[in-house]
PDB file of N, CA and C in Angstrom:
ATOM      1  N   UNK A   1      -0.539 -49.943 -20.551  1.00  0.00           N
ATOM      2  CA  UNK A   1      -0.664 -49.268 -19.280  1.00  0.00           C
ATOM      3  C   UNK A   1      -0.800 -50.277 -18.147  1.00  0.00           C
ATOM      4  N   UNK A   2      -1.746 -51.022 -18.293  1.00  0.00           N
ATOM      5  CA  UNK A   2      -1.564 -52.426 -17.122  1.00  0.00           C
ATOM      6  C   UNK A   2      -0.218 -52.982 -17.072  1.00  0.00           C
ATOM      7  N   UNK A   3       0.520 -53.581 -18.281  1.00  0.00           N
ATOM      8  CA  UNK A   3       1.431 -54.181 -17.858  1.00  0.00           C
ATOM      9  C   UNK A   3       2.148 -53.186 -17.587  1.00  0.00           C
ATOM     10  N   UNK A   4       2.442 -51.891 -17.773  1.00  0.00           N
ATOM     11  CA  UNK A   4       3.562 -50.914 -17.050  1.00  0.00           C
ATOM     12  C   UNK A   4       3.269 -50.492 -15.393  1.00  0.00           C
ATOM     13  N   UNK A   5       1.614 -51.016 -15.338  1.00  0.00           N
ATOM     14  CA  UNK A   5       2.002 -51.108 -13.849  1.00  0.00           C
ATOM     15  C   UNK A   5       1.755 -52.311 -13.349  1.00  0.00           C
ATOM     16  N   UNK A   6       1.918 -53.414 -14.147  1.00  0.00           N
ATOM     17  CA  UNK A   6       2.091 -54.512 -13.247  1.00  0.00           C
ATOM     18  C   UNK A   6       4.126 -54.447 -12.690  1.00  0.00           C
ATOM     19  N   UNK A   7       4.231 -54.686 -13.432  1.00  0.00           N
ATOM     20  CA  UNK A   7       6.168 -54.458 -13.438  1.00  0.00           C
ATOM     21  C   UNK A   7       6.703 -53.017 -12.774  1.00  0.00           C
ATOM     22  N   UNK A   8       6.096 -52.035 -13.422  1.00  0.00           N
ATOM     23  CA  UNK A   8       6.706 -50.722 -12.682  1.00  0.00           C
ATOM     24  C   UNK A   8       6.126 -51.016 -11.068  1.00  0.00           C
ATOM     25  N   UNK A   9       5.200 -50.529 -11.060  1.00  0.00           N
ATOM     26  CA  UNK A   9       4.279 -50.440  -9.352  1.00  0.00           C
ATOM     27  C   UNK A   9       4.384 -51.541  -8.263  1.00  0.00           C
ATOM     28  N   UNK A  10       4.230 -52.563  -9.360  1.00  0.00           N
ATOM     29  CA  UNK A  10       3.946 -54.159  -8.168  1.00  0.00           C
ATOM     30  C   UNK A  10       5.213 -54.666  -8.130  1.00  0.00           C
ATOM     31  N   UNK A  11       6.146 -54.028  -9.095  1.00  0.00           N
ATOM     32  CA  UNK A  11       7.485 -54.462  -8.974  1.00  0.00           C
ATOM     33  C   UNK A  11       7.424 -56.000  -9.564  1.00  0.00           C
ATOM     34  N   UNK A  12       6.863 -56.564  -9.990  1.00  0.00           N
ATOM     35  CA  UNK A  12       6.255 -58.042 -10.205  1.00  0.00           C
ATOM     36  C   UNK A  12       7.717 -58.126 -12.249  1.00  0.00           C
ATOM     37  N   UNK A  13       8.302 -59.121 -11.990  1.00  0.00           N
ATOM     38  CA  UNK A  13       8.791 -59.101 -13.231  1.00  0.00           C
ATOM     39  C   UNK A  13       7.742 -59.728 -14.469  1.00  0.00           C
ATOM     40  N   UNK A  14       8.204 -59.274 -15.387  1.00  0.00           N
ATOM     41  CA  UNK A  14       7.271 -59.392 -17.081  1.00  0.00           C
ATOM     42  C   UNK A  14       7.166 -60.885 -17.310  1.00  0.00           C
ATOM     43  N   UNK A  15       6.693 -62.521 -17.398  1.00  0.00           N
ATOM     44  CA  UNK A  15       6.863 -63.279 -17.380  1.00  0.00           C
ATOM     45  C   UNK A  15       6.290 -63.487 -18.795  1.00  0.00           C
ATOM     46  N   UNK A  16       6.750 -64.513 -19.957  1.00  0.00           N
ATOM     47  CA  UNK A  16       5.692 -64.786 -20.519  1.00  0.00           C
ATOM     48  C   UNK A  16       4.288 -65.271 -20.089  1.00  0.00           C
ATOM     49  N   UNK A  17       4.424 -66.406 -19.426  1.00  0.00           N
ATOM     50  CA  UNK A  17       2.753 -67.075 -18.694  1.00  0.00           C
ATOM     51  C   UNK A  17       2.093 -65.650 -18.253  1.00  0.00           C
ATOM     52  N   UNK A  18       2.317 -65.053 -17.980  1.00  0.00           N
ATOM     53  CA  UNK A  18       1.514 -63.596 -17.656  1.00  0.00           C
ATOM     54  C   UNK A  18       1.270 -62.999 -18.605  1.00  0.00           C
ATOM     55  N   UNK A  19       2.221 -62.952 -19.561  1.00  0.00           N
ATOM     56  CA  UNK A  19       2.024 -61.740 -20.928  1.00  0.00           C
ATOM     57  C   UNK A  19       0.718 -62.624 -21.620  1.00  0.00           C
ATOM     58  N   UNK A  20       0.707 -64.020 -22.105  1.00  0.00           N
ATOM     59  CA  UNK A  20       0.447 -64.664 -22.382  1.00  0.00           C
ATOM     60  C   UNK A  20      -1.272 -64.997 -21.860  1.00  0.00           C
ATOM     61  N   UNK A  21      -1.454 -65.124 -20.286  1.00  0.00           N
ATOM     62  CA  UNK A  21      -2.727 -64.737 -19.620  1.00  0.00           C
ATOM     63  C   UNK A  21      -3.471 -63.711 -20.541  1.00  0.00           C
ATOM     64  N   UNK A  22      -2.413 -62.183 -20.455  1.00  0.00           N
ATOM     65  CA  UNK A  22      -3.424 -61.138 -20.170  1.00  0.00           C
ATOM     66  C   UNK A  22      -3.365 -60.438 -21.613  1.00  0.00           C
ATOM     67  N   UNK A  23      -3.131 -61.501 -22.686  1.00  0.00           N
ATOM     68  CA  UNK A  23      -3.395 -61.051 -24.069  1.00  0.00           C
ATOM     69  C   UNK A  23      -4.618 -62.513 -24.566  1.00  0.00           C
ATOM     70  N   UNK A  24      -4.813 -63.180 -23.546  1.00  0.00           N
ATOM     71  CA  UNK A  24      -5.985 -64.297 -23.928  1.00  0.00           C
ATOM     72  C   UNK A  24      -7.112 -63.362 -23.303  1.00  0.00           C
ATOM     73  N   UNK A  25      -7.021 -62.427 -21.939  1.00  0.00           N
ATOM     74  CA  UNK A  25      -8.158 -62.011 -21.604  1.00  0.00           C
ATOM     75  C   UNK A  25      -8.612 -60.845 -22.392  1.00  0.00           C
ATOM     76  N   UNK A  26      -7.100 -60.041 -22.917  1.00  0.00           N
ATOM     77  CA  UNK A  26      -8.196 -58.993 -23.832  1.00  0.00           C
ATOM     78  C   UNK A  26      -8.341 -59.046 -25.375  1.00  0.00           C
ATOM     79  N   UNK A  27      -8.329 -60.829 -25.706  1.00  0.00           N
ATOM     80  CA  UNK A  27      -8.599 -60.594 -27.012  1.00  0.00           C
ATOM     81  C   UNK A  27     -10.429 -61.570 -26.362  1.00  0.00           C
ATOM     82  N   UNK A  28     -10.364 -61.787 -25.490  1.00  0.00           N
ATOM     83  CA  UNK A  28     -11.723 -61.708 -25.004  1.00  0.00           C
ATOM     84  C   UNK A  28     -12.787 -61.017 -24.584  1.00  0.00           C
ATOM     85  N   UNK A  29     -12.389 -59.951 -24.149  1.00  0.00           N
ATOM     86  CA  UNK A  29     -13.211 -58.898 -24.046  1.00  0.00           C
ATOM     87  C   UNK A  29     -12.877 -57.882 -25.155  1.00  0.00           C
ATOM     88  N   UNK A  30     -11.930 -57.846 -26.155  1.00  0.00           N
ATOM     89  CA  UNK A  30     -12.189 -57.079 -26.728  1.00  0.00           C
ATOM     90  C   UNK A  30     -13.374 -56.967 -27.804  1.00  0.00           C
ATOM     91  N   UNK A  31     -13.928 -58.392 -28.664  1.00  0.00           N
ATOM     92  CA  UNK A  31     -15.030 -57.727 -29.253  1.00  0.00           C
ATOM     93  C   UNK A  31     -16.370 -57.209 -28.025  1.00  0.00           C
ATOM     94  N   UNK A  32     -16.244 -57.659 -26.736  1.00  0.00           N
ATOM     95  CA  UNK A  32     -17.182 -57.303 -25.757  1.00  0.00           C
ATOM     96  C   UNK A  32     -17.808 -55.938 -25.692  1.00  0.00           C
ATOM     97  N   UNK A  33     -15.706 -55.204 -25.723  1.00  0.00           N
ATOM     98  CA  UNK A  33     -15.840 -54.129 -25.193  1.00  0.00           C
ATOM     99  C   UNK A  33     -16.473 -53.016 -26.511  1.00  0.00           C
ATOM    100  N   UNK A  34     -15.880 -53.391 -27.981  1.00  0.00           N
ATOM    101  CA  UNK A  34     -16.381 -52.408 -28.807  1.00  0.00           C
ATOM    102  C   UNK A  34     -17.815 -52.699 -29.225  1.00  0.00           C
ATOM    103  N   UNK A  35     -18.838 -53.684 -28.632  1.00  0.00           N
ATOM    104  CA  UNK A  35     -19.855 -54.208 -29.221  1.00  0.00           C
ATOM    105  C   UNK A  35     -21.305 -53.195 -27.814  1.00  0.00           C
ATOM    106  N   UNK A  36     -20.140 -52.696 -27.072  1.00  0.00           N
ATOM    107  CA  UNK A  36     -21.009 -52.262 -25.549  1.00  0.00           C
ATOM    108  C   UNK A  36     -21.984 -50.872 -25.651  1.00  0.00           C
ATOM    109  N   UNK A  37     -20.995 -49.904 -26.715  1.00  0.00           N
ATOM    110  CA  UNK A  37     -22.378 -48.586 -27.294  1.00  0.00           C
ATOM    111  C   UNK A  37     -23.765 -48.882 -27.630  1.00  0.00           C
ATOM    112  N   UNK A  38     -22.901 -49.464 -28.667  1.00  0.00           N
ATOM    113  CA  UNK A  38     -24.475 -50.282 -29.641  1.00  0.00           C
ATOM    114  C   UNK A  38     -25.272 -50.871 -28.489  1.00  0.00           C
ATOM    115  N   UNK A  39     -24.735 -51.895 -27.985  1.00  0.00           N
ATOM    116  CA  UNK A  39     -25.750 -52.849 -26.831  1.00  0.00           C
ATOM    117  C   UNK A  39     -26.545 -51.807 -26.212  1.00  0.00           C
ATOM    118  N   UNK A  40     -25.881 -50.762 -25.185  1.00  0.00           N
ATOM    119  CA  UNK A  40     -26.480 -49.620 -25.229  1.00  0.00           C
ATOM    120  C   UNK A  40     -27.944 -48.901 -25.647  1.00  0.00           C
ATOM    121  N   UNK A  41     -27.283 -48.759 -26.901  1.00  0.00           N
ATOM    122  CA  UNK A  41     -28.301 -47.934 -28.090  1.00  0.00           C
ATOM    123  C   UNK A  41     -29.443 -48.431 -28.222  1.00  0.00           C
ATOM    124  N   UNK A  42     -29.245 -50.097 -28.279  1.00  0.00           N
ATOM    125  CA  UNK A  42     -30.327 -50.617 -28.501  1.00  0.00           C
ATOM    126  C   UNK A  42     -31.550 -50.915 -27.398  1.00  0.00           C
ATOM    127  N   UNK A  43     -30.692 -51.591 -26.033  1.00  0.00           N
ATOM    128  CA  UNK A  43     -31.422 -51.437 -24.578  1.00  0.00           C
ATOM    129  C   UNK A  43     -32.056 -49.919 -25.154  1.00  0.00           C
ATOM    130  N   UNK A  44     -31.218 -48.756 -25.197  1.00  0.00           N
ATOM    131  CA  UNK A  44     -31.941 -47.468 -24.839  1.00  0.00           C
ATOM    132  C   UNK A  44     -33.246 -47.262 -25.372  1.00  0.00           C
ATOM    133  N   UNK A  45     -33.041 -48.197 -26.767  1.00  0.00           N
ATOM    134  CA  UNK A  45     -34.345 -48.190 -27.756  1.00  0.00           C
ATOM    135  C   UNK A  45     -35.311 -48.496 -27.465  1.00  0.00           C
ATOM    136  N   UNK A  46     -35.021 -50.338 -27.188  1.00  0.00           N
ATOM    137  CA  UNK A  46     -36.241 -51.246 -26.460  1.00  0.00           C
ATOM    138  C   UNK A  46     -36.934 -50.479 -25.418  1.00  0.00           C
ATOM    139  N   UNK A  47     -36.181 -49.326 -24.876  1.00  0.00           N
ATOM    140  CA  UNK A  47     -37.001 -49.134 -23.602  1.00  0.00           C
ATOM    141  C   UNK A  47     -37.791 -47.818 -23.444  1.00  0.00           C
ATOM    142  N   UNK A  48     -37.868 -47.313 -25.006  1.00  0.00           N
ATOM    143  CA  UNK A  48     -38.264 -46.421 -25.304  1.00  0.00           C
ATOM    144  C   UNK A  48     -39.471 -46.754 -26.054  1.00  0.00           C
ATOM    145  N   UNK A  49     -39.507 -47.804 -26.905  1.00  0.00           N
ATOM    146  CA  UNK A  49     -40.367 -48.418 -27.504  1.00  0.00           C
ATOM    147  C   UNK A  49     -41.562 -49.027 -26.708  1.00  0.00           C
ATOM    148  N   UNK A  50     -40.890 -49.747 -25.908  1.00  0.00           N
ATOM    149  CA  UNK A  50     -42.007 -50.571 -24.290  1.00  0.00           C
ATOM    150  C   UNK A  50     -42.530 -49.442 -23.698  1.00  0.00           C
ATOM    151  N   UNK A  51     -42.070 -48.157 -23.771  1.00  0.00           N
ATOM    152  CA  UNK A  51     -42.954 -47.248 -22.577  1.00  0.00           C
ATOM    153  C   UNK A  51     -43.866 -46.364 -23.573  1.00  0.00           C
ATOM    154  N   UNK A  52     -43.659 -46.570 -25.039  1.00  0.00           N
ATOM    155  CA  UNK A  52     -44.635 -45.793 -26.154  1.00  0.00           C
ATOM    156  C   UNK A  52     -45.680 -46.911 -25.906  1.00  0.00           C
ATOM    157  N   UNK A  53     -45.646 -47.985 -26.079  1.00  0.00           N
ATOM    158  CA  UNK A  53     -46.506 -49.129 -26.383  1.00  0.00           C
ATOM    159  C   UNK A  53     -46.858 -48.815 -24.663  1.00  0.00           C
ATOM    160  N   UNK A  54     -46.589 -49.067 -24.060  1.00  0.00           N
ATOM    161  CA  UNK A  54     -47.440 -48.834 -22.253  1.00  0.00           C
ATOM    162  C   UNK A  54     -48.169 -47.617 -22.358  1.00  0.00           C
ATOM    163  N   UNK A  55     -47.936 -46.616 -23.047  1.00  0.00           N
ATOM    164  CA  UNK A  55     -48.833 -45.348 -22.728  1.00  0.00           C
ATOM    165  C   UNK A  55     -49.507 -45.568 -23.904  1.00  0.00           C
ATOM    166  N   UNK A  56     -49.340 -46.279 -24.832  1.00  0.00           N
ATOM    167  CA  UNK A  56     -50.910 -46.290 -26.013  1.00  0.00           C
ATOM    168  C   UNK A  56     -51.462 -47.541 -25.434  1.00  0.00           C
ATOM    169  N   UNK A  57     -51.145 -48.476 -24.757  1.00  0.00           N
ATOM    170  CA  UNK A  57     -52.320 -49.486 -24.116  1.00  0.00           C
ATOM    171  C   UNK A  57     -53.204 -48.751 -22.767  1.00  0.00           C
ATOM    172  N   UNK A  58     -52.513 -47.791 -22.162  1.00  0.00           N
ATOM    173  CA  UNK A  58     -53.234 -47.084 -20.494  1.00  0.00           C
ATOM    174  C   UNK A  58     -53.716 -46.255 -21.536  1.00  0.00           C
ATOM    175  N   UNK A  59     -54.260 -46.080 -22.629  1.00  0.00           N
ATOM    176  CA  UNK A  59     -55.215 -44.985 -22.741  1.00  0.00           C
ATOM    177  C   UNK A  59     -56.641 -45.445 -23.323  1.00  0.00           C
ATOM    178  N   UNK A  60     -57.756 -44.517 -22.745  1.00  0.00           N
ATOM    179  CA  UNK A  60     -58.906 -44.961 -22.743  1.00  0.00           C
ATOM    180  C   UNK A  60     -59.680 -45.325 -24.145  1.00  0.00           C
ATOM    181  N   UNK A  61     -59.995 -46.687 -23.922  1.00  0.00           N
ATOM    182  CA  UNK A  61     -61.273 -47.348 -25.571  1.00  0.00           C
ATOM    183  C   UNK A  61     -61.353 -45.745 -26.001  1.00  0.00           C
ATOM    184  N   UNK A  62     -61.434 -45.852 -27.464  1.00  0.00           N
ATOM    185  CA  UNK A  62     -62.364 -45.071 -27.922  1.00  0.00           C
ATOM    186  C   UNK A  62     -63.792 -45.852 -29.066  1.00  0.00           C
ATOM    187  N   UNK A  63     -64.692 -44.868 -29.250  1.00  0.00           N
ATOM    188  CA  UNK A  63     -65.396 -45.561 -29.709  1.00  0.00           C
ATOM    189  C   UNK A  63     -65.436 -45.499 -31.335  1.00  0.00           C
ATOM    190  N   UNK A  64     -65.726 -46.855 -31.736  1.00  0.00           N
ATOM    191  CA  UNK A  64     -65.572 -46.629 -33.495  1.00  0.00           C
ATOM    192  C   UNK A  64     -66.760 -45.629 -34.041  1.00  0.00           C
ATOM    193  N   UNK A  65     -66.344 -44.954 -34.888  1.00  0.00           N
ATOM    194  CA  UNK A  65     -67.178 -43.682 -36.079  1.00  0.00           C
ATOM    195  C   UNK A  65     -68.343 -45.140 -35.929  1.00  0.00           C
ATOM    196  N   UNK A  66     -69.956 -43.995 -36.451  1.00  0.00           N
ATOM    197  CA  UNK A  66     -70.838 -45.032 -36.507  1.00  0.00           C
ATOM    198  C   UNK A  66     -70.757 -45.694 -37.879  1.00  0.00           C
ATOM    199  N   UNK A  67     -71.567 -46.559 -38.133  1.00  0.00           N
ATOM    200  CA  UNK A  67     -71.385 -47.300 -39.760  1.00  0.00           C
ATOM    201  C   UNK A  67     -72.090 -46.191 -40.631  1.00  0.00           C
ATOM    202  N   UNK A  68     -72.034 -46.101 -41.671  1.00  0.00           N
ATOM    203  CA  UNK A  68     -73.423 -45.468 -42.824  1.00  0.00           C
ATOM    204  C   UNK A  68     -73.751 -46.680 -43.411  1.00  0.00           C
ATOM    205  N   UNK A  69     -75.137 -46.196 -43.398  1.00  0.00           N
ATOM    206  CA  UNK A  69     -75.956 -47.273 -44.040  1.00  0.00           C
ATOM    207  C   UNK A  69     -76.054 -47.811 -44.990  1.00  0.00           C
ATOM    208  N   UNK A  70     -76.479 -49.060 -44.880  1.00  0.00           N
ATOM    209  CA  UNK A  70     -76.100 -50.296 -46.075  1.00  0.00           C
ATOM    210  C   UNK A  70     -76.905 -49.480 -47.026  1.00  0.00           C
ATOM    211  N   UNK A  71     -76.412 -49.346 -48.481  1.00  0.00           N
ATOM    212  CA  UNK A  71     -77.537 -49.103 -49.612  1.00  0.00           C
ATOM    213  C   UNK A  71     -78.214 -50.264 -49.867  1.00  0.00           C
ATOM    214  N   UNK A  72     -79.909 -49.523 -50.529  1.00  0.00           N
ATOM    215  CA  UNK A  72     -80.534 -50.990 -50.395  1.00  0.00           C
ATOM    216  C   UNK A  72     -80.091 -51.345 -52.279  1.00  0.00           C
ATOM    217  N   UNK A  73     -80.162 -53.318 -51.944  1.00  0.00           N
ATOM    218  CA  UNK A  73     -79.429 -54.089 -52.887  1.00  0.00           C
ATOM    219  C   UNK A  73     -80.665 -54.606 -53.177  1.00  0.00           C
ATOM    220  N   UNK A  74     -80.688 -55.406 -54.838  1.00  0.00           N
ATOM    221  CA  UNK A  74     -81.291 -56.132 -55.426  1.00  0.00           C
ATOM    222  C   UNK A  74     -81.369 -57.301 -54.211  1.00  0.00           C
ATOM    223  N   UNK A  75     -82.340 -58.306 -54.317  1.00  0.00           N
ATOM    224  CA  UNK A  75     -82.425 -59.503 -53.789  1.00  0.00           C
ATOM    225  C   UNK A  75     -81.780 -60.672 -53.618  1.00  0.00           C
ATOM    226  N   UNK A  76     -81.181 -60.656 -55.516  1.00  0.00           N
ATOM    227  CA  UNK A  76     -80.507 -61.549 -55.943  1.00  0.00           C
ATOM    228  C   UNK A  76     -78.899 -61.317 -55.979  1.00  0.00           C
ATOM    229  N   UNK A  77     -78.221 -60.022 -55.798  1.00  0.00           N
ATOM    230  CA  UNK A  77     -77.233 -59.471 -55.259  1.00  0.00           C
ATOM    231  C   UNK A  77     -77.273 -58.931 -53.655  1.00  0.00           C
ATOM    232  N   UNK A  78     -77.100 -59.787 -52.697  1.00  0.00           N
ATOM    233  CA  UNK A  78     -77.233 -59.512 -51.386  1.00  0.00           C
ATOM    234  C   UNK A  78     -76.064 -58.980 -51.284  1.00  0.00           C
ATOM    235  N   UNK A  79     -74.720 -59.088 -51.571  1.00  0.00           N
ATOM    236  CA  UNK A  79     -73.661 -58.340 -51.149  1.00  0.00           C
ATOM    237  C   UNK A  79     -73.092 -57.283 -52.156  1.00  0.00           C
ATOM    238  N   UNK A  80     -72.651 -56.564 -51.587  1.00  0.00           N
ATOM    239  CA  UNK A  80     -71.953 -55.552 -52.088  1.00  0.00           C
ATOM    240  C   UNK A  80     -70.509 -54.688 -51.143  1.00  0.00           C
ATOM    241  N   UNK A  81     -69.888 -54.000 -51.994  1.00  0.00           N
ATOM    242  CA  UNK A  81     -68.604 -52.592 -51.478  1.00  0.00           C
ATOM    243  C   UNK A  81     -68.892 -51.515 -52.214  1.00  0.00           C
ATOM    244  N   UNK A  82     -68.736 -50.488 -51.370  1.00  0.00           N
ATOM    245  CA  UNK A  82     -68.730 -49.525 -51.795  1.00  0.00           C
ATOM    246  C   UNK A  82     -68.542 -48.614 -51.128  1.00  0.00           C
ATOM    247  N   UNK A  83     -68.163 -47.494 -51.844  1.00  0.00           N
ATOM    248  CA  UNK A  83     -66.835 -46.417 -51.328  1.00  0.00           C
ATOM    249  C   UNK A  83     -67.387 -45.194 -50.945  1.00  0.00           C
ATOM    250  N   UNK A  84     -67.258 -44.382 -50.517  1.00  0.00           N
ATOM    251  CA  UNK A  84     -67.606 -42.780 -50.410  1.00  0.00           C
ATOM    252  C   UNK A  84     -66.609 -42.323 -50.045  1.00  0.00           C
ATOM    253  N   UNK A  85     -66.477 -40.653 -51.001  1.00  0.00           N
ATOM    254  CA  UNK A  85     -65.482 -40.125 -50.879  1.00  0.00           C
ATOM    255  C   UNK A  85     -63.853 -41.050 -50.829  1.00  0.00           C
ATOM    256  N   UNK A  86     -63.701 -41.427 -51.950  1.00  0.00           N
ATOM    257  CA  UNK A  86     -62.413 -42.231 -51.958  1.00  0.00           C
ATOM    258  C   UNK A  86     -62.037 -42.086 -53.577  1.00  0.00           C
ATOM    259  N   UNK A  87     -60.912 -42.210 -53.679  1.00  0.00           N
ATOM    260  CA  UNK A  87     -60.291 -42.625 -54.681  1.00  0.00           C
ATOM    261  C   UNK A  87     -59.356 -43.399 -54.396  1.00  0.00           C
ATOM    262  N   UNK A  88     -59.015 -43.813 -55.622  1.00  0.00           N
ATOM    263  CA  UNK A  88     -57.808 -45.143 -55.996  1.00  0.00           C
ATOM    264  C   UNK A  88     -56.646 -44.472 -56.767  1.00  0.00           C
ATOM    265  N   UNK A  89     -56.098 -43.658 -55.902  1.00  0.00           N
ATOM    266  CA  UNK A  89     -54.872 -43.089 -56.051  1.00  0.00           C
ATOM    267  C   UNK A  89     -54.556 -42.582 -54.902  1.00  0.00           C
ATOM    268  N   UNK A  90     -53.076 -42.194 -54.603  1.00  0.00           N
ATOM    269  CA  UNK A  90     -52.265 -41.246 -53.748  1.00  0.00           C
ATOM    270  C   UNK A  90     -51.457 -40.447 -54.550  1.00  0.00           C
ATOM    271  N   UNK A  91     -52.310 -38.938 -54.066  1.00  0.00           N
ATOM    272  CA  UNK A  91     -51.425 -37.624 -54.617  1.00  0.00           C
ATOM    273  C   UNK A  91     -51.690 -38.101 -55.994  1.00  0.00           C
ATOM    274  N   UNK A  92     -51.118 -37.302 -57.115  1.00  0.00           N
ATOM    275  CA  UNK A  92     -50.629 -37.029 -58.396  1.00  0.00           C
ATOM    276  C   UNK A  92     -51.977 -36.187 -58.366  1.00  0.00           C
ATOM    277  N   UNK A  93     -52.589 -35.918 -59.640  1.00  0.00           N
ATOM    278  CA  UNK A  93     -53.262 -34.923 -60.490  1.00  0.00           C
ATOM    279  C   UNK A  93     -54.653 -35.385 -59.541  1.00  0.00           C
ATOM    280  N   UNK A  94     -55.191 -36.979 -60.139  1.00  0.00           N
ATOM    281  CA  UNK A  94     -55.959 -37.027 -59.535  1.00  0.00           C
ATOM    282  C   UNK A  94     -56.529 -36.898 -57.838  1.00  0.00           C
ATOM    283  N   UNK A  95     -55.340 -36.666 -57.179  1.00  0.00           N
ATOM    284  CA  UNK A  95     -55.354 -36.842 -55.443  1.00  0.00           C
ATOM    285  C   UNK A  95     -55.846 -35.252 -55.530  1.00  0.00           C
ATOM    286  N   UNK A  96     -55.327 -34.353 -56.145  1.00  0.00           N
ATOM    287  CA  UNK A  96     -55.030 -33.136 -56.168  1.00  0.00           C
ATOM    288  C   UNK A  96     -56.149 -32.212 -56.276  1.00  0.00           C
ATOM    289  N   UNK A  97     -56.967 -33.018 -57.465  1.00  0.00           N
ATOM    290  CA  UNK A  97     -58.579 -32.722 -57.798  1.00  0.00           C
ATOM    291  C   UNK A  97     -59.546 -32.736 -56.734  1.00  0.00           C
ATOM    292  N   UNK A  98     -59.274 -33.867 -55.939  1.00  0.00           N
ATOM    293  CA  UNK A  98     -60.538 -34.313 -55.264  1.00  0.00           C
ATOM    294  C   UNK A  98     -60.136 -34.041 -53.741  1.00  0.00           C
ATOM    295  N   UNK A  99     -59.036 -33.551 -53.808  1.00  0.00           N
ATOM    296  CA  UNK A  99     -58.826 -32.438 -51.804  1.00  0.00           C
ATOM    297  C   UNK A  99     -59.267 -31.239 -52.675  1.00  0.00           C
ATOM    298  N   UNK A 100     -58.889 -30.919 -53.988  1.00  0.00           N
ATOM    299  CA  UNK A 100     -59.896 -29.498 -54.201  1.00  0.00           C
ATOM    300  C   UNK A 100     -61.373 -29.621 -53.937  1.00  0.00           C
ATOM    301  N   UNK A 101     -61.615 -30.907 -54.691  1.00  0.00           N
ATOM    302  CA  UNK A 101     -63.170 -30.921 -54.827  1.00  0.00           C
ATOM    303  C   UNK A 101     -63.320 -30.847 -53.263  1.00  0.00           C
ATOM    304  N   UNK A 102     -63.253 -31.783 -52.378  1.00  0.00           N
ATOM    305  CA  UNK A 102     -63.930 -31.606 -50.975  1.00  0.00           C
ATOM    306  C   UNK A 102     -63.862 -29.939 -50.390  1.00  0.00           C
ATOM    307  N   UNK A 103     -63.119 -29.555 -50.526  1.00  0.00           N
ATOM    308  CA  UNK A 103     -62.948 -28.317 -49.933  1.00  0.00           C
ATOM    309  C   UNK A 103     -64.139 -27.310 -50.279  1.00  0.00           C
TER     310      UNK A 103
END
């Protein structure tokens, strides 16, 4: 379509050095041009992502749950872990038991 109106419209004759130009410029922009959605997509992303992260930093401290209290320990065992209400699984039989049990 360009070169039919460089020659038809501008009246300009078909030269090689011209054909030659304007197949160096669009094998230059051509990965440009099919790479430009995506580029797109992704700007659209980043800038969707930056304004989630801006509205969870502008929102107000909250304060942490209080601690529960240390159980008291032997002397000679000063440290300890320990759990409440937890298990060492996700879901299956046992997950299944113990959302019954709390309930």
């Amino acid at each position: 379509a360009i070169l039919a109106a460089y020659t038809l419209l501008l009246r300009n004759a078909l030269e090689p050095s011209v054909l030659a130009g304007y197949w160096v410029v669009l094998a230059l922009l051509h990965g440009k041009i099919f790479e430009f959605p995506e580029t797109v997509r992704a700007v659209t992303a980043a800038h969707a992502a930056v304004a989630r992260l801006d509205a969870f930093l502008a929102l107000p401290e909250k304060k942490a749950p209080p601690l529960l209290p240390a159980p008291s320990l032997p002397e000679h065992f000063p440290y300890a872990i320990w759990a409440e209400r937890a298990a060492f699984s996700w879901g299956g039989e046992a997950g299944r038991r113990r959302r019954a049990e709390e309930r």
